[in-house]
N, C-alpha and C. Protein backbone atom coordinates (compact mmCIF):
# COMPACT_ATOMS: atom_id res chain seq x y z
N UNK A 1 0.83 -1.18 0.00
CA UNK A 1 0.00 0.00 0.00
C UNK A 1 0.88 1.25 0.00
N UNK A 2 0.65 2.34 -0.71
CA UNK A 2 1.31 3.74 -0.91
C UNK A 2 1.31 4.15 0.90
N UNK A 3 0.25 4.14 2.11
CA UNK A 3 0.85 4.31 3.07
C UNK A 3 1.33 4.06 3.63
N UNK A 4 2.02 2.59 3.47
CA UNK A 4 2.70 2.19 4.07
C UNK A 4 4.46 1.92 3.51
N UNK A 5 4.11 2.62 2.02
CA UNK A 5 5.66 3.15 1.46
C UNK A 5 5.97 4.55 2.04
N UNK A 6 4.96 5.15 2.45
CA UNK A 6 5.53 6.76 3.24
C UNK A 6 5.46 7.19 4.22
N UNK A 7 4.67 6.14 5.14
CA UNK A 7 4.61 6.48 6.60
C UNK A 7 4.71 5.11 7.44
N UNK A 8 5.25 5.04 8.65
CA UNK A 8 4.85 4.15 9.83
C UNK A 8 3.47 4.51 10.08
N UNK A 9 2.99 3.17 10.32
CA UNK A 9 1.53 3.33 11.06
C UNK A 9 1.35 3.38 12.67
N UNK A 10 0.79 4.60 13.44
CA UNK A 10 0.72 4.72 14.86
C UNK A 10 0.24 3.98 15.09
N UNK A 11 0.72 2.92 16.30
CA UNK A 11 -0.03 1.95 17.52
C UNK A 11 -0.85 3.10 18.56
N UNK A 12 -2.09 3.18 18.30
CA UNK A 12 -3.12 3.70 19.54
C UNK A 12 -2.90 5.34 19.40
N UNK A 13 -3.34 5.98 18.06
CA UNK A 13 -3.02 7.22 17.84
C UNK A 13 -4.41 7.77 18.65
N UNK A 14 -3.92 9.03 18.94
CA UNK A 14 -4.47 9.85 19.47
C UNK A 14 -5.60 10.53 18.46
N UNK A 15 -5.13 11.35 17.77
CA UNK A 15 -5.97 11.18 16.47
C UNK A 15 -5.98 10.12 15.27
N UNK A 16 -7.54 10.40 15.35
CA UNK A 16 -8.24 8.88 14.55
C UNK A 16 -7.67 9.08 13.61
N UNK A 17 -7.44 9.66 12.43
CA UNK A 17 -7.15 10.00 11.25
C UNK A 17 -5.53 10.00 10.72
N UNK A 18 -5.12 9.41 11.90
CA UNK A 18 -3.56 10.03 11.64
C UNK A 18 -2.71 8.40 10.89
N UNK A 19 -3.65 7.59 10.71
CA UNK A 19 -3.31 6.31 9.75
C UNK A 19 -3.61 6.42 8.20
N UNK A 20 -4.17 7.66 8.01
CA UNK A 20 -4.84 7.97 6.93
C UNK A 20 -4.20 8.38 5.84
N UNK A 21 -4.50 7.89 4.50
CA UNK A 21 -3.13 8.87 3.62
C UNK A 21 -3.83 10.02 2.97
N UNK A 22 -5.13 10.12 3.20
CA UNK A 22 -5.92 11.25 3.33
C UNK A 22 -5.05 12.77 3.74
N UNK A 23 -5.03 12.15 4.95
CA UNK A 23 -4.41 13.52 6.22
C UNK A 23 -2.89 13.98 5.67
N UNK A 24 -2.50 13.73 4.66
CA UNK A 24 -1.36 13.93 4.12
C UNK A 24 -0.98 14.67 2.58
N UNK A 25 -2.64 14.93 1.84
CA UNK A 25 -2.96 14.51 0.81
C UNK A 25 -3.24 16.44 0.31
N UNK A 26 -2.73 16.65 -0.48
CA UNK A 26 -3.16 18.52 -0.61
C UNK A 26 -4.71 18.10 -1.53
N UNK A 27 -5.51 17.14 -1.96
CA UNK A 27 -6.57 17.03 -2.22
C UNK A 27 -7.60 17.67 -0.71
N UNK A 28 -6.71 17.07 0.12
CA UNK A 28 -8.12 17.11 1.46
C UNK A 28 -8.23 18.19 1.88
N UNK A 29 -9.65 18.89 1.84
CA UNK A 29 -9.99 20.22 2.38
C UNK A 29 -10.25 20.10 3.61
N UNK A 30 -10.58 19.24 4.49
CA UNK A 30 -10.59 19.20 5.45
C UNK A 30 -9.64 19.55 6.61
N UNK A 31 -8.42 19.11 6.00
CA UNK A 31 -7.20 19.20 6.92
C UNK A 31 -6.57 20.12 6.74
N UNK A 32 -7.00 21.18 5.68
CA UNK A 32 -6.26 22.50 5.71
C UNK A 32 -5.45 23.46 6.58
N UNK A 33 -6.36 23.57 7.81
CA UNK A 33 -5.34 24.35 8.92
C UNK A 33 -4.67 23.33 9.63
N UNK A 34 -4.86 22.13 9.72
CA UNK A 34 -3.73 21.41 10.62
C UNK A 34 -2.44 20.61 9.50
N UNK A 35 -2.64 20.34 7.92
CA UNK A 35 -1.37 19.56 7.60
C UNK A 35 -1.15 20.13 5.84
N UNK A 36 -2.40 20.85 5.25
CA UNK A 36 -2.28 21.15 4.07
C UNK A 36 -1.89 22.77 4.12
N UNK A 37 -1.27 23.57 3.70
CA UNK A 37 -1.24 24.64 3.67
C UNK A 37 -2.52 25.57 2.34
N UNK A 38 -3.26 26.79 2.53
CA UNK A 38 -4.19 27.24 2.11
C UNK A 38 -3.18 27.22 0.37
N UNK A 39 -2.20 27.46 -0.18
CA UNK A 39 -1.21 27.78 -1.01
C UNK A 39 -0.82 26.22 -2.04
N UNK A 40 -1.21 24.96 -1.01
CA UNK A 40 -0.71 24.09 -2.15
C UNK A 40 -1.98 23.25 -1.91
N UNK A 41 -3.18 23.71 -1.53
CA UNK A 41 -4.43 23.10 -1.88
C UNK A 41 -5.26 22.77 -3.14
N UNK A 42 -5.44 21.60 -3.88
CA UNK A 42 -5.71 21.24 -4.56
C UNK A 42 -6.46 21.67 -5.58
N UNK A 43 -6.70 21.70 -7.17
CA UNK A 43 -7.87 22.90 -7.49
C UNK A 43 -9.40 21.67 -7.31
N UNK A 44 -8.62 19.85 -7.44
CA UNK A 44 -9.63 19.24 -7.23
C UNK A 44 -10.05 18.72 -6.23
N UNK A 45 -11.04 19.34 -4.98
CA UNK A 45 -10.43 18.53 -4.01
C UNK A 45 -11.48 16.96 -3.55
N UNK A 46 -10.98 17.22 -2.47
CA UNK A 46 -11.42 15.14 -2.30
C UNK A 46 -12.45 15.32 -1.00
N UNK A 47 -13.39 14.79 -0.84
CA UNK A 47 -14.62 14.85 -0.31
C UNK A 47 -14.52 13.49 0.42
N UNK A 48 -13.80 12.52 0.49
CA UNK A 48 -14.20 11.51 0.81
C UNK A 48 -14.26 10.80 2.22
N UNK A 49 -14.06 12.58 3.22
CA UNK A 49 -14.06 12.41 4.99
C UNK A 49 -15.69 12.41 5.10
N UNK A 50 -16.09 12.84 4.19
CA UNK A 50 -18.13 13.18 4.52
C UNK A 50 -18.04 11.80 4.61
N UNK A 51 -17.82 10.78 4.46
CA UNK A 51 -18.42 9.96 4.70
C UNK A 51 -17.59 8.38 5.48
N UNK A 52 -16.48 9.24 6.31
CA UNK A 52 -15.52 8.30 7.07
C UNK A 52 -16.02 8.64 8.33
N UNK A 53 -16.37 7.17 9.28
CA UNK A 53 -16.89 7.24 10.17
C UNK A 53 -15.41 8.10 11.38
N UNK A 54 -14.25 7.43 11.21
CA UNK A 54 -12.88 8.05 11.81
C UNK A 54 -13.37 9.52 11.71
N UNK A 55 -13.44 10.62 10.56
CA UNK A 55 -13.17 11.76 10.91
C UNK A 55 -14.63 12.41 11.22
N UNK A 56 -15.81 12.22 10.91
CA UNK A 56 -16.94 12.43 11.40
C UNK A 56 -17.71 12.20 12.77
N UNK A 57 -17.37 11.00 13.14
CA UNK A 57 -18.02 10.03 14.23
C UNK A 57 -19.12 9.03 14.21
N UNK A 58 -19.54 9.56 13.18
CA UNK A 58 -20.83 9.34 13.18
C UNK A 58 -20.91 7.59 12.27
N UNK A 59 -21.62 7.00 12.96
CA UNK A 59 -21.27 5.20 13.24
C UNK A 59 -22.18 4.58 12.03
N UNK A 60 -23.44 5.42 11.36
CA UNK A 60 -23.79 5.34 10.37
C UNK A 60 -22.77 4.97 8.75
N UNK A 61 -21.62 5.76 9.21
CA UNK A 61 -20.93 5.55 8.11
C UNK A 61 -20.06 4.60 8.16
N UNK A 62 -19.05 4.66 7.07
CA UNK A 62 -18.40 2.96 7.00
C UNK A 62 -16.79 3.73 7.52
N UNK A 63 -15.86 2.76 7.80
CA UNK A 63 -14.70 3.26 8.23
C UNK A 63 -14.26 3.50 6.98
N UNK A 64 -13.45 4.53 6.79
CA UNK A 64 -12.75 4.79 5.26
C UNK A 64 -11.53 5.33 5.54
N UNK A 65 -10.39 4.75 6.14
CA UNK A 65 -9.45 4.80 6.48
C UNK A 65 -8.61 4.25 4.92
N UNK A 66 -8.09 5.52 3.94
CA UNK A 66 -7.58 4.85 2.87
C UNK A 66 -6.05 4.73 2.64
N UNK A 67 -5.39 3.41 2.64
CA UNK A 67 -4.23 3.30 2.28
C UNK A 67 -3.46 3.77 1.08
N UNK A 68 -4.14 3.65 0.19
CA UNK A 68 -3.84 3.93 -1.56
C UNK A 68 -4.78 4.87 -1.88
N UNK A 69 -4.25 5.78 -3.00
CA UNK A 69 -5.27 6.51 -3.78
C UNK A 69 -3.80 6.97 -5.19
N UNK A 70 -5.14 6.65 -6.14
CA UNK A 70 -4.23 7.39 -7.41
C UNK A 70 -4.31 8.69 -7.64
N UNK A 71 -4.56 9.19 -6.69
CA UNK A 71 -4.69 10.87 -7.12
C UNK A 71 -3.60 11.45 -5.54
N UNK A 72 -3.17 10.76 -4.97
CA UNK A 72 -2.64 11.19 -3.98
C UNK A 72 -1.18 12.12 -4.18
N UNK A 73 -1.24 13.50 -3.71
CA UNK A 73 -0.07 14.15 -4.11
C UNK A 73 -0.17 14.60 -2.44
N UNK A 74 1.54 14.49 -2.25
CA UNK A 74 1.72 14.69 -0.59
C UNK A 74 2.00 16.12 -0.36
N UNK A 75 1.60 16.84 0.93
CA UNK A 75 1.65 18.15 1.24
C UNK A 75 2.85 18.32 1.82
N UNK A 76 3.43 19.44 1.91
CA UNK A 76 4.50 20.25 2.79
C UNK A 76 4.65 19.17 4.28
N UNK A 77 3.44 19.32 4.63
CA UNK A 77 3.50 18.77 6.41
C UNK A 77 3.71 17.06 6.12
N UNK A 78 3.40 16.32 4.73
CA UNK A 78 3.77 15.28 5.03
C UNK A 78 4.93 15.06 4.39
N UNK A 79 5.61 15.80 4.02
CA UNK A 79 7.26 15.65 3.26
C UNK A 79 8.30 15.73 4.11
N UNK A 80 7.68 16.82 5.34
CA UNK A 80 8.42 17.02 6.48
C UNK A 80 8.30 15.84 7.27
N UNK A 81 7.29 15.02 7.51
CA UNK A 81 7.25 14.17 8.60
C UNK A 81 7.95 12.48 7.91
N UNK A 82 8.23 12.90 6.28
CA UNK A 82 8.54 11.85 6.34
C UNK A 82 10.28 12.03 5.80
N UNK A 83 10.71 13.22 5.95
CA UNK A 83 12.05 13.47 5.47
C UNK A 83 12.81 12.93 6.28
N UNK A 84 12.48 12.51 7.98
CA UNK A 84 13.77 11.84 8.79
C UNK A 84 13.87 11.23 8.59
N UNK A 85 12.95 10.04 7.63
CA UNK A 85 13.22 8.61 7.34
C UNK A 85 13.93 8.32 6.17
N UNK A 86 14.26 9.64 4.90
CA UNK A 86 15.37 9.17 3.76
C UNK A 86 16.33 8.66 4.20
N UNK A 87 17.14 8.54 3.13
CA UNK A 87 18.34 7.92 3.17
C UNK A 87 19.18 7.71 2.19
N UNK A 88 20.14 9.02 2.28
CA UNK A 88 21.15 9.22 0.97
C UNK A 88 22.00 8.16 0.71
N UNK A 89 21.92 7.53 -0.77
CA UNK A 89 22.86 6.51 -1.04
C UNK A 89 23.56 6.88 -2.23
């Protein structure tokens, strides 16, 4: 899975969402003030927290915790979180 080529997955995260490759994603309008900056936000964006029980609550919906997406382009905040893990060869 693409999140699990760019991130470790948290054991018992604090925030629900933070397994998500969503929360990383300059598509997601949602996460704008906490990981996307207003500047590299998407012109298409991705809708697909309306209906994740993780970032809503609401138990009606299905879990949509997504590993892969082909439209996934990573933001500033997730280039940074994943730059300690390169490794120049």
């Amino acid at each position: 899975m693409l999140f699990e080529q760019l991130f470790t997955e948290v054991d018992d995260p604090v925030t629900l969402c933070v397994n998500c490759l969503c929360k990383y994603c300059t598509h997601n309008v949602y996460e704008v003030h906490n990981t996307v900056t207003p500047d590299e936000t998407s012109e298409q964006p991705c809708l697909s927290c309306d209906e994740c029980r993780e970032y809503t609550g609401d138990f009606a919906h299905r879990r949509v915790i997504k590993e892969s997406c082909n439209s996934f382009i990573i933001s500033d905040y997730g280039a940074r979180r994943k730059k300690g893990k390169f490794r120049i060869i």
